[in-house]
C-alpha atoms as a PDB file:
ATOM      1  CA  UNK A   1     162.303  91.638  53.168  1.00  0.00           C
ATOM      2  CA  UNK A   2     165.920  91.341  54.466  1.00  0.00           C
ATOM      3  CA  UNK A   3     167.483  93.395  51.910  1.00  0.00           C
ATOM      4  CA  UNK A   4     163.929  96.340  52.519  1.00  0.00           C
ATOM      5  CA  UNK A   5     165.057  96.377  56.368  1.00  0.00           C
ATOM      6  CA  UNK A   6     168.541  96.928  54.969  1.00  0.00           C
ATOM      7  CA  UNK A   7     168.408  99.483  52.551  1.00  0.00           C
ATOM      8  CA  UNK A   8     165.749 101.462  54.286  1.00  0.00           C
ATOM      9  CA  UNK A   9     166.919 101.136  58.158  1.00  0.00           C
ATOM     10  CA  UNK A  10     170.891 100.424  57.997  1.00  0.00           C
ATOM     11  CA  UNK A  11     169.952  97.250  60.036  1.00  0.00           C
ATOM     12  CA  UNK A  12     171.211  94.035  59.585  1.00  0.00           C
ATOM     13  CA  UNK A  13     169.179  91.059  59.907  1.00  0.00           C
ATOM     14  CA  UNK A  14     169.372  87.340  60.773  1.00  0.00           C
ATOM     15  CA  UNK A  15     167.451  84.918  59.105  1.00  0.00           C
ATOM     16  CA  UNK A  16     166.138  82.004  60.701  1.00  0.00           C
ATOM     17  CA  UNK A  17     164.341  79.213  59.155  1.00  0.00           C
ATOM     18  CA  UNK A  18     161.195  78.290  60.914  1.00  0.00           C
ATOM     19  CA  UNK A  19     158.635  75.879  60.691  1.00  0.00           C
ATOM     20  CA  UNK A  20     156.690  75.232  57.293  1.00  0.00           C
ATOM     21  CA  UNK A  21     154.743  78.310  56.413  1.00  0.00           C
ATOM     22  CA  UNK A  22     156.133  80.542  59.227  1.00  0.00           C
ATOM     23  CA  UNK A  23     156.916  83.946  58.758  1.00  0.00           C
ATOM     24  CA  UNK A  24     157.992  85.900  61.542  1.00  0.00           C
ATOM     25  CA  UNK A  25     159.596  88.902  61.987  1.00  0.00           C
ATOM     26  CA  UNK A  26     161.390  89.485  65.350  1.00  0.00           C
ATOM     27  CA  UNK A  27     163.269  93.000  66.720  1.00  0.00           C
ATOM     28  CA  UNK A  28     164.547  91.681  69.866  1.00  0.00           C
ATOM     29  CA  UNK A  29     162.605  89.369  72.044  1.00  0.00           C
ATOM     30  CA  UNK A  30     159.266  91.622  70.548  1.00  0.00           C
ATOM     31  CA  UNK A  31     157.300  90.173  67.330  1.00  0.00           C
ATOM     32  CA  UNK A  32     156.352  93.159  65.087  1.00  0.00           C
ATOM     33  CA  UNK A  33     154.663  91.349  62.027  1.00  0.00           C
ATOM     34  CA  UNK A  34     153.914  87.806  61.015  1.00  0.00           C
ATOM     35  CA  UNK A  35     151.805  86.033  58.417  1.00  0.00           C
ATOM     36  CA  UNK A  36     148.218  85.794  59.592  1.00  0.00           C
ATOM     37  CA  UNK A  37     145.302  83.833  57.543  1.00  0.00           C
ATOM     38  CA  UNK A  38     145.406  86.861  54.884  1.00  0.00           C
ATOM     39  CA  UNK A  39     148.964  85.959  54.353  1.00  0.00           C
ATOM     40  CA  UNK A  40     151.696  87.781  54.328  1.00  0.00           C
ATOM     41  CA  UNK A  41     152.066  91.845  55.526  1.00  0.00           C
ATOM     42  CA  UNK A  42     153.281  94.078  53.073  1.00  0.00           C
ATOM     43  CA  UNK A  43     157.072  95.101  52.996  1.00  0.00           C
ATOM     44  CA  UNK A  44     156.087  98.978  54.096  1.00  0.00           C
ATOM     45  CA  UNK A  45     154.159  97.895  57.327  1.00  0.00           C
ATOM     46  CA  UNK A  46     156.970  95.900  58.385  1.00  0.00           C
ATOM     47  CA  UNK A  47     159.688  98.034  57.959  1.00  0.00           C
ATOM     48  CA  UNK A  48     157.729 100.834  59.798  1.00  0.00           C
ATOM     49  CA  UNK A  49     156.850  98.225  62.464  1.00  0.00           C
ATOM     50  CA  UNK A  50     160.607  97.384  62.316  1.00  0.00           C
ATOM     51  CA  UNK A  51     161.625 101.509  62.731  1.00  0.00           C
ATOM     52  CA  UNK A  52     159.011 101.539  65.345  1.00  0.00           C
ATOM     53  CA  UNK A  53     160.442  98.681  67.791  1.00  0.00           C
ATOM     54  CA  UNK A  54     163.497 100.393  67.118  1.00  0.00           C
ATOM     55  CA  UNK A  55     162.816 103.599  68.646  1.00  0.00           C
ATOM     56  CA  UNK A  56     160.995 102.041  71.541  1.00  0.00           C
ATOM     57  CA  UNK A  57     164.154  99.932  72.357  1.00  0.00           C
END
């Protein structure tokens, strides 16, 4: 997902292990995706929720 956010929106990205199971991603102090009951989002949505957060910021 990292190296998506990367190549797609010239962003770098931080890592940061979380609890077990936990996926989160953060722009900011603003979640724009996480892993719900159906698992995890696919790599598109979050990069476009990514470039959106972006532009609101």
């Amino acid at each position: 997902m990292a190296a998506a956010i990367k190549k797609q929106l010239a962003l770098e990205t931080e890592i940061v292990e979380g609890s077990r199971g936990e996926f989160t991603v953060w722009v900011g102090d603003r979640c724009v995706a996480k892993k719900d009951r159906d698992g995890f989002p696919e790599d598109a949505s979050i990069v476009e929720a990514v470039r959106r957060a972006m532009g609101a910021a």
